[in-house]
C-alpha atoms as a PDB file:
ATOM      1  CA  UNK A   1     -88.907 -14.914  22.798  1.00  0.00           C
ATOM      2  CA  UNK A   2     -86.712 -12.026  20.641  1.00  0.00           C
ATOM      3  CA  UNK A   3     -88.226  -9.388  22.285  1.00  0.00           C
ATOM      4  CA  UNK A   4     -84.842  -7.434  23.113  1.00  0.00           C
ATOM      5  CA  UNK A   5     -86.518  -6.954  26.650  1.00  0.00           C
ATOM      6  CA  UNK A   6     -85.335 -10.309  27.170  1.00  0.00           C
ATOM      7  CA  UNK A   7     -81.780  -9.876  26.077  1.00  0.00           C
ATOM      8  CA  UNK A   8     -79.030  -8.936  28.967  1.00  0.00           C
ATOM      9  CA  UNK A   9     -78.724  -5.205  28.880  1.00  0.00           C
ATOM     10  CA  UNK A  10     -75.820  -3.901  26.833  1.00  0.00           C
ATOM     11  CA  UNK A  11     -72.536  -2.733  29.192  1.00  0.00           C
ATOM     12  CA  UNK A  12     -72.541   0.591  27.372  1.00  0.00           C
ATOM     13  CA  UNK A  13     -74.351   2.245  24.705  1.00  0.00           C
ATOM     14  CA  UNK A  14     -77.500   4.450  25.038  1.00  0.00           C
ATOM     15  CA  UNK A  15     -81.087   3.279  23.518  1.00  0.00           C
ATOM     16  CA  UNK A  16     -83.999   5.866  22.782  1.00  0.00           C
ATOM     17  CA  UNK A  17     -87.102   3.491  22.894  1.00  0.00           C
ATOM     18  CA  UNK A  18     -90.027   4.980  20.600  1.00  0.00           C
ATOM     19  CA  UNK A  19     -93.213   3.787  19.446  1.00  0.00           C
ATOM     20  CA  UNK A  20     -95.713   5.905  17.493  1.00  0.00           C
ATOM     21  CA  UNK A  21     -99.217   6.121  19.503  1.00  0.00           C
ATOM     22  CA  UNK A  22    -101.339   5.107  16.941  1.00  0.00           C
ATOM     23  CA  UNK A  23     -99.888   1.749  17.232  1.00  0.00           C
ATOM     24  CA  UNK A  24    -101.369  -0.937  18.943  1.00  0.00           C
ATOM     25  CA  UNK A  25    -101.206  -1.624  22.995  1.00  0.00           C
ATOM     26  CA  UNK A  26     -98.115  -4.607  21.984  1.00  0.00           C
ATOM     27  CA  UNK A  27     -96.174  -1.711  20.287  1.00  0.00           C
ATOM     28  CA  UNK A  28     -96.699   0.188  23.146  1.00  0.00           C
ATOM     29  CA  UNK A  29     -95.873  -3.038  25.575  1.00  0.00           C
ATOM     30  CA  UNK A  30     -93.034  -3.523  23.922  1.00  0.00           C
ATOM     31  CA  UNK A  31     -91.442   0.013  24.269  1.00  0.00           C
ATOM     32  CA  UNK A  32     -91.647   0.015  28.074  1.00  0.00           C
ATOM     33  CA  UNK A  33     -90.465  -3.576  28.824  1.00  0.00           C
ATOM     34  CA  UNK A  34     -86.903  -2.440  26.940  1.00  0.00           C
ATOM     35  CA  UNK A  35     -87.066   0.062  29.205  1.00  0.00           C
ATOM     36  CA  UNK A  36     -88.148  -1.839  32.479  1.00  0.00           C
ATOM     37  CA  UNK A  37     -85.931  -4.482  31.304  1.00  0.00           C
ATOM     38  CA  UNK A  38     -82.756  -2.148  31.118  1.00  0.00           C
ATOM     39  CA  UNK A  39     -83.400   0.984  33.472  1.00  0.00           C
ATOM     40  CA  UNK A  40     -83.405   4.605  32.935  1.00  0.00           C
ATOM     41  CA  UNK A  41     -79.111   4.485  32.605  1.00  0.00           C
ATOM     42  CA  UNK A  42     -79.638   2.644  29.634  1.00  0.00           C
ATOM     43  CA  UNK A  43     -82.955   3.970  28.020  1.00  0.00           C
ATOM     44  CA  UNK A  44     -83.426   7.461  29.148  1.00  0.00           C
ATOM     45  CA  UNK A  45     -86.218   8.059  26.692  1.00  0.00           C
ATOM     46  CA  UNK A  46     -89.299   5.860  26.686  1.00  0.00           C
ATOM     47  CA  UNK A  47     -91.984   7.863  24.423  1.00  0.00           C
ATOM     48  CA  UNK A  48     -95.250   7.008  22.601  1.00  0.00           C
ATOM     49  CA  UNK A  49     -94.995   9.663  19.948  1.00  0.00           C
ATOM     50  CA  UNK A  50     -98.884  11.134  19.006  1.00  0.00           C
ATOM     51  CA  UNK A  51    -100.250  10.667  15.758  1.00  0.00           C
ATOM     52  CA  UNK A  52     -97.496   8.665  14.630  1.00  0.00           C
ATOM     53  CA  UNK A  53     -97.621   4.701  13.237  1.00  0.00           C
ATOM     54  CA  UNK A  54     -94.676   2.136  12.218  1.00  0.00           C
ATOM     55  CA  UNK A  55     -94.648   3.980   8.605  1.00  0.00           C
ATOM     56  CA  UNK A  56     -95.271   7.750   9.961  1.00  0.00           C
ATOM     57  CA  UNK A  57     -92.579   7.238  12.527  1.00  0.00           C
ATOM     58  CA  UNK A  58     -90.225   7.280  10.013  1.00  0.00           C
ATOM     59  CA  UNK A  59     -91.349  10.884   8.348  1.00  0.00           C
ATOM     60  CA  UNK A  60     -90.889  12.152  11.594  1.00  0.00           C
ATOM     61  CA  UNK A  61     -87.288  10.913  12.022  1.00  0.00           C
ATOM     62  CA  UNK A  62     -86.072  12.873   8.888  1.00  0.00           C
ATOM     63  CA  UNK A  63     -88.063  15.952   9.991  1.00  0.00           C
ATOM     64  CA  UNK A  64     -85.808  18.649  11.363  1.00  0.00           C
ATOM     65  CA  UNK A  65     -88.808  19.879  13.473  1.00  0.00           C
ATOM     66  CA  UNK A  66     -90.132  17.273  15.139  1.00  0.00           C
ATOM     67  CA  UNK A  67     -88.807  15.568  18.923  1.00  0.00           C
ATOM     68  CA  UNK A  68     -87.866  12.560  17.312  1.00  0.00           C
ATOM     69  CA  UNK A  69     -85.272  14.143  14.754  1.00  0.00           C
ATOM     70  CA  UNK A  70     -84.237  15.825  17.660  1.00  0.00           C
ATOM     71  CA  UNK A  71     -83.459  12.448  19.746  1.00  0.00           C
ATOM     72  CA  UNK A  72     -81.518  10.719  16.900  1.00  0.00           C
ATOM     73  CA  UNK A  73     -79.155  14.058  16.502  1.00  0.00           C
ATOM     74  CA  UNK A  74     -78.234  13.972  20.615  1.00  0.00           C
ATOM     75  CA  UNK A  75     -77.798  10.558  19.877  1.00  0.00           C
ATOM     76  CA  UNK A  76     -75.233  11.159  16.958  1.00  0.00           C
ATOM     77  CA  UNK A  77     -73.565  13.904  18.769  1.00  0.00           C
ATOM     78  CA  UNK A  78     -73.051  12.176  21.718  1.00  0.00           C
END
């Protein structure tokens, strides 16, 4: 029932929907139901990110080398 899924899609605003793959198949449920939920316009990226868990996820967000540093910087800049 607070699954954001549920919740009207925002009138503007972008949302990058990432879960790590080593998560389990709600994690990964979850992801693409925001995404389902609020189309492509909305949530242009929809990844499971490889080797990466809830606490890894976040290693690889302050990484200037990896995809997922790369998504929250076009998200800053844009």
């Amino acid at each position: 029932r607070a699954s954001p899924a549920l919740w009207p899609a925002p009138k503007r605003g972008t949302l990058y929907s990432v879960a790590g793959a080593d998560e389990s198949e709600a994690f990964h449920a979850q992801n693409a139901a925001v995404r389902k939920a609020w189309g492509a316009k909305t949530v242009p990226v929809c990844e499971l990110l490889p080797g990466l868990n809830h606490f890894s996820i976040v290693e690889a967000l302050a990484d200037p080398a990896h995809a997922l540093h790369h998504h929250a910087m076009a998200l800053l800049n844009a």
